[in-house]
Protein backbone atom coordinates (compact mmCIF):
# COMPACT_ATOMS: atom_id res chain seq x y z
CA UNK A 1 14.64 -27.28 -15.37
CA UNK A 2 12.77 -27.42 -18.78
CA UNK A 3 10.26 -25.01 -18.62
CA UNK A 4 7.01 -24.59 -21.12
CA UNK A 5 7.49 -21.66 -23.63
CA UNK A 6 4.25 -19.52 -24.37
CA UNK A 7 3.25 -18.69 -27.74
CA UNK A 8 4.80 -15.15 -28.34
CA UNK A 9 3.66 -12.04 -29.97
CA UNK A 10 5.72 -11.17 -33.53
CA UNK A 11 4.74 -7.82 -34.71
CA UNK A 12 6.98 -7.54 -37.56
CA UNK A 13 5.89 -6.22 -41.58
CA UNK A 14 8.21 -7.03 -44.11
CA UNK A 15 7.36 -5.11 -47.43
CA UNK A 16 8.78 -6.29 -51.00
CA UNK A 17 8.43 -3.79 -53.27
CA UNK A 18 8.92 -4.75 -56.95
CA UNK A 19 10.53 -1.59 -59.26
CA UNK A 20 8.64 -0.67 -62.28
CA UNK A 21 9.25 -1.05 -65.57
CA UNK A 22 10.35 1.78 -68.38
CA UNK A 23 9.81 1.58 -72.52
CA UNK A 24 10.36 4.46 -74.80
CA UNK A 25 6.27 3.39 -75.78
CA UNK A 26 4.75 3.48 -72.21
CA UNK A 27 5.20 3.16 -68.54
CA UNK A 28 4.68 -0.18 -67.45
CA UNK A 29 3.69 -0.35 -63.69
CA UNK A 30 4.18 -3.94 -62.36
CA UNK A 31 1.37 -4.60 -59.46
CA UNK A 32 2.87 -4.29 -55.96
CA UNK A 33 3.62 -7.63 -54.42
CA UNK A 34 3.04 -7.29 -50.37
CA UNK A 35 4.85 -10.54 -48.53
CA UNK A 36 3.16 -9.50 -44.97
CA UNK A 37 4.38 -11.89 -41.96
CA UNK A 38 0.69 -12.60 -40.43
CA UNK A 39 0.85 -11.71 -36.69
CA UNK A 40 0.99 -15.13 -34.17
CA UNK A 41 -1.76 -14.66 -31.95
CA UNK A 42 -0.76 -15.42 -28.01
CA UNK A 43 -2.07 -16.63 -25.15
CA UNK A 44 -1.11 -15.70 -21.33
CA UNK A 45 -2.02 -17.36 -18.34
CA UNK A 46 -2.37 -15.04 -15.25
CA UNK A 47 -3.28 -16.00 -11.68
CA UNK A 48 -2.79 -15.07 -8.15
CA UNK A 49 -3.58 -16.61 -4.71
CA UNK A 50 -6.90 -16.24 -2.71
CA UNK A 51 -7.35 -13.11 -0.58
CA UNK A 52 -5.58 -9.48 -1.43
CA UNK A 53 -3.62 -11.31 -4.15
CA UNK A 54 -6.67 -11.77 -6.21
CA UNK A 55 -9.12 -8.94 -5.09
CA UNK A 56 -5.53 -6.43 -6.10
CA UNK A 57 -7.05 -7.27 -9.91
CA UNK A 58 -10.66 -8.91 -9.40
CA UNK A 59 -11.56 -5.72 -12.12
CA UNK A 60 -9.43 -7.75 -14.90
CA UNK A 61 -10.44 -11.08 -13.60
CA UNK A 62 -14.04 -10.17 -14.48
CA UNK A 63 -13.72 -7.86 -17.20
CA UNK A 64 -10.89 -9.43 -19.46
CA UNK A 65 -9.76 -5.37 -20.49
CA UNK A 66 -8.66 -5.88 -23.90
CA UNK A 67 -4.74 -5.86 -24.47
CA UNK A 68 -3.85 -6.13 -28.09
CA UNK A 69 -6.31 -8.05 -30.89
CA UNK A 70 -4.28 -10.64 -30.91
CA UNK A 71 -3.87 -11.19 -27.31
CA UNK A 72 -5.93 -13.80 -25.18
CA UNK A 73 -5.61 -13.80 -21.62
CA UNK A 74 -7.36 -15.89 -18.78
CA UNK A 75 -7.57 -15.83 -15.06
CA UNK A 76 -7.58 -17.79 -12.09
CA UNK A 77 -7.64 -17.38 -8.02
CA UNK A 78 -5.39 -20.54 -6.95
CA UNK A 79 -6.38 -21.64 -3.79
CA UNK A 80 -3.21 -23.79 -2.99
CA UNK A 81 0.27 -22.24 -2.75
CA UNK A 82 1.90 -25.14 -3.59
CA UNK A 83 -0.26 -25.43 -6.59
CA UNK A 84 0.75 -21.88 -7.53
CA UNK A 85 4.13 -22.06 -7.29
CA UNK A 86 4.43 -25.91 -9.33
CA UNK A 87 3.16 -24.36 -11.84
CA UNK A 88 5.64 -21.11 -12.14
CA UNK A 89 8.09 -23.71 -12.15
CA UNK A 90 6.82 -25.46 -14.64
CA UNK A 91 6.11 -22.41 -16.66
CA UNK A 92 2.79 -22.90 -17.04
CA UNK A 93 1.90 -19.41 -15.57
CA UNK A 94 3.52 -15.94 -17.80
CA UNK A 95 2.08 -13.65 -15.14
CA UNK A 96 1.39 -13.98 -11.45
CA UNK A 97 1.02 -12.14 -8.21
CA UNK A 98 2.91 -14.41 -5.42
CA UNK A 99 4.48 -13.68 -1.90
CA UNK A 100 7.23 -11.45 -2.80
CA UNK A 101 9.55 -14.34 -0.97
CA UNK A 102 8.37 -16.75 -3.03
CA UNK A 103 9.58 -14.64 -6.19
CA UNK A 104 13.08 -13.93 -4.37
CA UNK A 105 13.38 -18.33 -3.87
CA UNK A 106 11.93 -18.44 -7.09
CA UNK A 107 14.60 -16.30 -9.11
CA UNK A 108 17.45 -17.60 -7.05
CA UNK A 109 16.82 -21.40 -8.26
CA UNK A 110 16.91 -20.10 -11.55
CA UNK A 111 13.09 -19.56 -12.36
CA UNK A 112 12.77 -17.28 -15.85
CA UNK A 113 10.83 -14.68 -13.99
CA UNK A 114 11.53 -10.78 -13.09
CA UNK A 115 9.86 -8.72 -10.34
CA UNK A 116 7.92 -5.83 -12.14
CA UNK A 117 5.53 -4.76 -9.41
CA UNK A 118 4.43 -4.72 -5.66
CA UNK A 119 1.03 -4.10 -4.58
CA UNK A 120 -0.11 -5.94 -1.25
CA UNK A 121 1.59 -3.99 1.64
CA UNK A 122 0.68 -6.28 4.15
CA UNK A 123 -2.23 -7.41 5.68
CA UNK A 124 -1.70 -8.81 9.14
CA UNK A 125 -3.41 -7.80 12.55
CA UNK A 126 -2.76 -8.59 16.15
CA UNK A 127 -6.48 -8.77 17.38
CA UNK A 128 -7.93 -9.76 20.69
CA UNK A 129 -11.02 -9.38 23.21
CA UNK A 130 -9.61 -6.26 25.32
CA UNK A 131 -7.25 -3.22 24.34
CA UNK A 132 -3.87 -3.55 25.36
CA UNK A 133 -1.75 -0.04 26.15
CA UNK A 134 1.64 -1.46 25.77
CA UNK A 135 3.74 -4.08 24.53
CA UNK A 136 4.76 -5.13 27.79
CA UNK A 137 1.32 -6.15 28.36
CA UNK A 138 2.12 -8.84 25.65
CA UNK A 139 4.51 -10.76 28.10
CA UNK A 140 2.92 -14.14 29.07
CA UNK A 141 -0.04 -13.89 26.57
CA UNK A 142 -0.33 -16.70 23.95
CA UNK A 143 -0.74 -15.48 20.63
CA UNK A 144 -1.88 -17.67 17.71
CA UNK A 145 -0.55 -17.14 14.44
CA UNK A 146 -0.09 -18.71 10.75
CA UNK A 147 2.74 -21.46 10.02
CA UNK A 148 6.37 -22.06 11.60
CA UNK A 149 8.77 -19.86 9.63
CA UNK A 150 6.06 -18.80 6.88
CA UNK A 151 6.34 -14.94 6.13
CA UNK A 152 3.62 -13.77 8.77
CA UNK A 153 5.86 -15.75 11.32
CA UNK A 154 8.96 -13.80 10.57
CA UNK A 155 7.33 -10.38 10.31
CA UNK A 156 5.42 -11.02 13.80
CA UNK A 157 9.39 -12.06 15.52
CA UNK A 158 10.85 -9.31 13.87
CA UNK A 159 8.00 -6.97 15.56
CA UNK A 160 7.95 -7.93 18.64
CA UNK A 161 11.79 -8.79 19.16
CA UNK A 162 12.44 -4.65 17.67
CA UNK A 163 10.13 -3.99 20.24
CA UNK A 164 11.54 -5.89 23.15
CA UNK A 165 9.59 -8.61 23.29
CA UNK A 166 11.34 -12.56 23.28
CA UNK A 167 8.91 -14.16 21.21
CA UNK A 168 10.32 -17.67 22.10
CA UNK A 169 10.58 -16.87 26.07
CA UNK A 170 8.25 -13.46 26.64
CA UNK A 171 4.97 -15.31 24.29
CA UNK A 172 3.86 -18.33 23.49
CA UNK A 173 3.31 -18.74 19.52
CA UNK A 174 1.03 -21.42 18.99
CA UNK A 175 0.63 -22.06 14.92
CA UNK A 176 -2.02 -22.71 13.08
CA UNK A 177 -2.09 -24.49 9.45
CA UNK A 178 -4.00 -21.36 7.53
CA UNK A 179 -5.76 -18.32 7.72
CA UNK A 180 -9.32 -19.90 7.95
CA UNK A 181 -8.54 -22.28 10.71
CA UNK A 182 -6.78 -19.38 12.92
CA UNK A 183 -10.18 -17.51 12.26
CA UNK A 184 -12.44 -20.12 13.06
CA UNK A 185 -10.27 -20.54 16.29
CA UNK A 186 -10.58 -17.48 17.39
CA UNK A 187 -14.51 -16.63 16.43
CA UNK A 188 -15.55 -20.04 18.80
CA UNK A 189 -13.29 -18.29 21.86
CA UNK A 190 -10.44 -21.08 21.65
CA UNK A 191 -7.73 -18.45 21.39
CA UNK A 192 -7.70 -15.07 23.03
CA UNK A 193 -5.14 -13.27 20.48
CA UNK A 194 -4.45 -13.82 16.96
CA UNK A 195 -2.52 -12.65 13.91
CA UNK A 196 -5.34 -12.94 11.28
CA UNK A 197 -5.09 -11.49 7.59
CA UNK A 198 -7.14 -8.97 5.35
CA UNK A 199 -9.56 -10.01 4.05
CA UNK A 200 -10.48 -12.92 6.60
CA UNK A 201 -10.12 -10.46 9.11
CA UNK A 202 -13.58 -8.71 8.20
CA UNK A 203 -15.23 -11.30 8.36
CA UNK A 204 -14.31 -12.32 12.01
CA UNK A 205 -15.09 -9.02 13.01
CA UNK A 206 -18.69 -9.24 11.50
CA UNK A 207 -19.05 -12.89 13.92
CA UNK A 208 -17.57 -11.72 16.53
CA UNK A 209 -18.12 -8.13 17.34
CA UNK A 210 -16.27 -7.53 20.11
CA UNK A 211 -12.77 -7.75 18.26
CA UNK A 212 -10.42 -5.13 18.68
CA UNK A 213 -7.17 -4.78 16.68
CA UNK A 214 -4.31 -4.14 18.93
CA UNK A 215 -2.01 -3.94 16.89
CA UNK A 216 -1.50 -3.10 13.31
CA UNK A 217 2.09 -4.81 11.38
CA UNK A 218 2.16 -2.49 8.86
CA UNK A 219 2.03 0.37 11.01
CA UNK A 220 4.70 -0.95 13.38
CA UNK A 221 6.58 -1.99 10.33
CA UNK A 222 6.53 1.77 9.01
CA UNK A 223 8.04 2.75 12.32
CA UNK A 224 10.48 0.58 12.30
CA UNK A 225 11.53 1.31 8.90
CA UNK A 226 10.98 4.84 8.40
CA UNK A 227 9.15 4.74 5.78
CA UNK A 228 6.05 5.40 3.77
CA UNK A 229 5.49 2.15 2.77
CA UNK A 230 5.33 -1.46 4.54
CA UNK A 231 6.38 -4.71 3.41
CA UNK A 232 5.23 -5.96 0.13
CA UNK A 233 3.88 -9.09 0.83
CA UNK A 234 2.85 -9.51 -2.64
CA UNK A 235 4.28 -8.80 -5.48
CA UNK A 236 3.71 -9.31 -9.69
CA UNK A 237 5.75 -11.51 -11.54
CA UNK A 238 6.35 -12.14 -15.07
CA UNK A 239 7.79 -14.87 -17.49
CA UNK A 240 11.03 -13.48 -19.30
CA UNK A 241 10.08 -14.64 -22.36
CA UNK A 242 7.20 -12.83 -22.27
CA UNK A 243 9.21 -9.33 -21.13
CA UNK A 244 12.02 -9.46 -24.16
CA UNK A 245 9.34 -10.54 -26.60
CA UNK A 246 6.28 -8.88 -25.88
CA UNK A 247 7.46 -5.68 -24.45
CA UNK A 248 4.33 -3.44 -25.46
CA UNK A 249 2.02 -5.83 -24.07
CA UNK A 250 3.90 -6.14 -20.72
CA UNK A 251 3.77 -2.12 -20.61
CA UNK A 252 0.15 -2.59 -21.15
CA UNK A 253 -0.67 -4.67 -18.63
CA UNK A 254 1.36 -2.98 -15.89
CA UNK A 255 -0.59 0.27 -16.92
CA UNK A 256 -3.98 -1.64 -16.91
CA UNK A 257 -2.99 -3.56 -13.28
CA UNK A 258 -1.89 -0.23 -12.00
CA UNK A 259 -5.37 0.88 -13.12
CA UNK A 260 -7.53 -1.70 -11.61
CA UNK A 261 -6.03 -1.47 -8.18
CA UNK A 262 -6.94 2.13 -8.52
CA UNK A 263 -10.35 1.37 -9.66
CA UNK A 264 -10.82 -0.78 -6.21
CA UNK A 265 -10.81 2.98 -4.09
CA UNK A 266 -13.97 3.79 -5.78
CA UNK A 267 -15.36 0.75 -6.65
CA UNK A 268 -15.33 -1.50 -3.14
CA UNK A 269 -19.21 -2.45 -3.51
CA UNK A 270 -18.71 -3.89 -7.20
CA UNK A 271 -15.11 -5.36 -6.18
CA UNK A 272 -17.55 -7.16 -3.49
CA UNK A 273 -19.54 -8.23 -6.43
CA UNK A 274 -17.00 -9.29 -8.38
CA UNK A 275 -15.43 -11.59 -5.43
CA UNK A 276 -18.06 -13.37 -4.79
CA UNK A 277 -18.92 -14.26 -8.74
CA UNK A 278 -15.68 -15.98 -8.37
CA UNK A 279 -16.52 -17.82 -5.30
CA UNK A 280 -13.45 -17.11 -3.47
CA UNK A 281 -15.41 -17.97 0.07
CA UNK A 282 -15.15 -14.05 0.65
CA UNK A 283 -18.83 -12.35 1.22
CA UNK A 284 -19.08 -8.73 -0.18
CA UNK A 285 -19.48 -7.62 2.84
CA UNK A 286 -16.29 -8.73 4.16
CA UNK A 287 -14.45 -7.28 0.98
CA UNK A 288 -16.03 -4.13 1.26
CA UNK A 289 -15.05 -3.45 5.05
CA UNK A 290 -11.62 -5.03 4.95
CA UNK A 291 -10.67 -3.47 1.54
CA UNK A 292 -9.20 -0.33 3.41
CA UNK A 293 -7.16 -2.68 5.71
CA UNK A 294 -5.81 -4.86 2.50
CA UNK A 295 -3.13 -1.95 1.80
CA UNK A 296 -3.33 -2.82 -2.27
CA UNK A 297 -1.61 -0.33 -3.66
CA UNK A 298 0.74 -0.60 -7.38
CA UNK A 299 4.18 0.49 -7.05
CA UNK A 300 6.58 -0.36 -9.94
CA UNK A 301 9.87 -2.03 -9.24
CA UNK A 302 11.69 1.48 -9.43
CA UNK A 303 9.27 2.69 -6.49
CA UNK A 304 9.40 -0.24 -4.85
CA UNK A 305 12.58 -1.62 -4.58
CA UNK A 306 14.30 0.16 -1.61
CA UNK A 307 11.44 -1.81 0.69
CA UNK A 308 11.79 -4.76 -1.73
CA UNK A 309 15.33 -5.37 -0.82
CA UNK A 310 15.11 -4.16 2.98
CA UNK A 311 12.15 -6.90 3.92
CA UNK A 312 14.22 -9.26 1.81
CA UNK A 313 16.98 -8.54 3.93
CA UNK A 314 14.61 -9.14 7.30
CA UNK A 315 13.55 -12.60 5.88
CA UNK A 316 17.35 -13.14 5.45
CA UNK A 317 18.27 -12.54 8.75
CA UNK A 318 15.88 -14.49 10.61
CA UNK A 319 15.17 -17.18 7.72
CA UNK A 320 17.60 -17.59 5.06
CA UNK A 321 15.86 -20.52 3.32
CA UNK A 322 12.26 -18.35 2.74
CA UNK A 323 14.09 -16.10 0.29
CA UNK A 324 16.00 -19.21 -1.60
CA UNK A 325 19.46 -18.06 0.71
CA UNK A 326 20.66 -15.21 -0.64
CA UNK A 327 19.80 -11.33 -1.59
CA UNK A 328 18.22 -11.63 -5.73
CA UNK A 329 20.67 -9.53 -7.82
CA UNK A 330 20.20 -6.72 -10.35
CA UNK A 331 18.62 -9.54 -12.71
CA UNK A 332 15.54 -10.03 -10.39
CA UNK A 333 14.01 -6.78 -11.32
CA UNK A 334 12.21 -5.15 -14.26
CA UNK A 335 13.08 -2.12 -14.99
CA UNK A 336 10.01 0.12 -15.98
């Protein structure tokens, strides 16, 4: 697939130095001729989806950190994941944070991108009207939940099936197209249990007080796992071109990612601000209380890839085709 090839970064100074000249009279020094290579400047285009995707760096969304003089980067919230992911095919995007499946499908159809970083640890919650004590007390219920054999679909099966629940004869899953229409769904009292994500989540819970969260995925994904980490929904991605060519920058930008997600645990009322600027259709409010229950956190491939590959190797098992088919091999990842 022909892909479009960013402008890259050459920091390279050649120096010609011309040898004086000797007399038995005088010295003659010959001026110093300087052939410097100018430096390209280069431009990288950086998104992520709506939701944890985009609040994980809403600090360098709105404050463009400088990475090198000669660097200019821009950034956008993509609303549509089909939109997103046309345009890493078409290798329009160098950088982006995506569904950590979608990188897996991506690199196994031959997409010129590497893995370099996870940071949204999911953000899915079982939530109702009245506490439940058990999982048995999940047995007949009808639970709504996002899209047929989507990511959120898998990870609910794989929960409740470790946990011996059928979900195709114990529950009824009835699906709903996206995160906003599950909401809306369950704030008007249509549905009595739903799977809704971080940051949507908060702001059902400010409509419609009486929500409780039964359950919490990443928590029962922990257990199951035995861990101390959870899936990572979400992952950073980045152009290969960009990584052999630009290798300074790319450590800069990790560092300054890594930085801004940190920024977020002291800075939820100005992350608030800075969501709303960008008209995501989040309030600050709802950023603010459901930043907690986002689970952004920046792990590098090298911490990260021992969950990588074991919730790869859940969406294998139970849906082959959301991961491309196969297991990514040592090529997927960035070593850093």
């Amino acid at each position: 697939m022909k892909k479009v090839i960013s402008i890259i970064l050459i920091l390279s100074v050649a120096l010609a130095i011309l040898s004086g000249c000797t007399s038995k009279v005088e010295e003659v020094i010959e001026p110093l001729e300087v052939d410097v290579k100018e430096v390209e400047n280069i431009s990288i285009k950086v998104a992520a989806p709506s939701g944890a995707p985009t609040l994980s760096m809403i600090r360098m969304f709105k404050e463009n950190p400088s990475l090198g003089e000669h660097v200019e980067i821009s950034y956008e919230s993509v609303q549509s994941p089909d939109l997103m992911a046309s345009r890493i095919i078409s290798g329009e995007i160098d950088i982006a944070v995506v569904p950590t499946n979608l990188a897996a499908t991506l690199y196994n159809r031959g997409i010129d991108y590497k893995l370099a970083a996870s940071s949204v640890w999911g953000v899915l919650y079982v939530v109702g009207n009245e506490e439940i004590n058990d999982w048995e007390e999940l047995k007949g219920k009808e639970i709504y939940t996002l899209g047929r054999g989507l990511t959120p679909d898998i990870v609910l099966r794989y929960i409740l099936s470790s946990n011996g629940i059928d979900p195709d004869n114990d529950v009824t899953l009835t699906y709903m197209a996206d995160a906003t229409e599950l909401a809306s769904t369950f704030v008007a009292g249509k549905s009595a249990i739903s799977v809704i994500p971080e940051p949507v989540l908060s702001n059902v819970m400010m409509k419609k007080e009486d929500t409780v969260i039964l359950l919490d995925i990443q928590e029962e994904w922990s257990k199951l796992n035995k861990g101390d980490l959870s899936y990572p929904q979400a992952s950073l991605i980045i152009k290969n071109e960009i990584i052999e060519k630009n290798p300074e920058f790319v450590e800069m930008f990790l560092q300054e990612y890594g930085n801004s997600i940190n920024w977020l645990s002291t800075n939820a009322e100005k992350a608030g601000e800075y969501n709303e600027e960008l008209q995501t259709g989040l309030s600050k409010a709802a950023v603010v209380n459901g930043l907690q229950r986002s689970n952004i956190q920046y792990r590098s491939t090298n911490g990260a890839r021992e969950a990588i590959e074991q919730y790869l190797k859940v969406l294998l098992e139970y849906s082959p085709e959301s991961i491309g088919g196969k297991l990514p091999d040592e090529g997927f990842y960035f070593e850093n």
